[in-house]
Protein backbone atom coordinates (compact mmCIF):
# COMPACT_ATOMS: atom_id res chain seq x y z
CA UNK A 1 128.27 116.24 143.13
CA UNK A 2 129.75 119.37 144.15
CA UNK A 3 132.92 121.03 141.64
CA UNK A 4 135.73 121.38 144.11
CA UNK A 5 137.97 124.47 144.07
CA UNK A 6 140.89 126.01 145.55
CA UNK A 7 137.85 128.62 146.87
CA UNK A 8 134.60 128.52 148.21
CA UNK A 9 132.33 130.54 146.37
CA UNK A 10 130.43 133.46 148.26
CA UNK A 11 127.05 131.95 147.15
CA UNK A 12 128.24 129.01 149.38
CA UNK A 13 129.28 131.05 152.18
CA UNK A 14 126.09 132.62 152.23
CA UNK A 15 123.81 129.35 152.10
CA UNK A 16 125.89 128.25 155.26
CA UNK A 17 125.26 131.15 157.20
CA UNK A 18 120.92 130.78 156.26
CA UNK A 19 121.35 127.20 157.24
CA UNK A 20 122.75 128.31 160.23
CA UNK A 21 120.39 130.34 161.24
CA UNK A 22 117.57 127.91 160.63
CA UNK A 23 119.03 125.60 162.57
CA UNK A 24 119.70 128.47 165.33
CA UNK A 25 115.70 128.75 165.19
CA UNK A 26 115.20 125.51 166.80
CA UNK A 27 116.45 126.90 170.35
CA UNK A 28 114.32 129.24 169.73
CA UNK A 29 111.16 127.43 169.01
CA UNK A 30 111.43 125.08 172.12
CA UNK A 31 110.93 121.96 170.22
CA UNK A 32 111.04 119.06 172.09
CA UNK A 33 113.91 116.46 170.22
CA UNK A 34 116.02 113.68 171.46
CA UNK A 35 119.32 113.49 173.33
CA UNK A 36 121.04 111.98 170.22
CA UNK A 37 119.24 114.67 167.73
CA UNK A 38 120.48 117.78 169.94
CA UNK A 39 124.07 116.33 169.69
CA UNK A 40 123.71 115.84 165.34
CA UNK A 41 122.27 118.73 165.12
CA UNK A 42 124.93 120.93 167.56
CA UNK A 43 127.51 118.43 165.41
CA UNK A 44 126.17 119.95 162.17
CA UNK A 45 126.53 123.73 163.89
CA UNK A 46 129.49 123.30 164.56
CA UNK A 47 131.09 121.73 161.23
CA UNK A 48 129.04 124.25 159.13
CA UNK A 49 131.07 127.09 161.32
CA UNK A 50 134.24 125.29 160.52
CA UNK A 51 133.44 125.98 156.67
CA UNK A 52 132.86 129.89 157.35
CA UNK A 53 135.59 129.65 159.93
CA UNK A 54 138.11 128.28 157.27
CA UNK A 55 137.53 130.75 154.55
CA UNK A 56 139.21 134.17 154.64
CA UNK A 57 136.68 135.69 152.45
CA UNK A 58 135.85 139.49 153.59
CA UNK A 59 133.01 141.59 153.25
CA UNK A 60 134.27 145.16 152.66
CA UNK A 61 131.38 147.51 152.98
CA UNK A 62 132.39 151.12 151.72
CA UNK A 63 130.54 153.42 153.92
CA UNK A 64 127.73 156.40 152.23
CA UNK A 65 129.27 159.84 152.52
């Protein structure tokens, strides 16, 4: 059960984005899978980008001098 919050953690922000990118991988790989997989899986994409999409978290980098 997850602990709900008026903010998403970073360390939740970052799973997303490595699930993403596994997920990204299978276009990659050229793996055959069914009509209805391809649409959970771009349904899945998609909702997981909501969650980074909804959060207003930013990354400030300070740049070496």
């Amino acid at each position: 059960m997850s602990i709900l919050a008026d903010k998403t953690d970073f360390k939740v922000l970052k799973i997303i984005s490595k699930c993403l990118k596994q997920l990204d991988e299978i276009n990659d790989l050229n793996l055959k899978i069914t009509k209805v997989d391809d649409f959970e899986i771009s349904l899945a994409i998609n909702r997981l980008k909501s969650v980074i999409d909804n959060n207003e978290q930013v990354i400030i980098i300070n740049p070496v001098t």
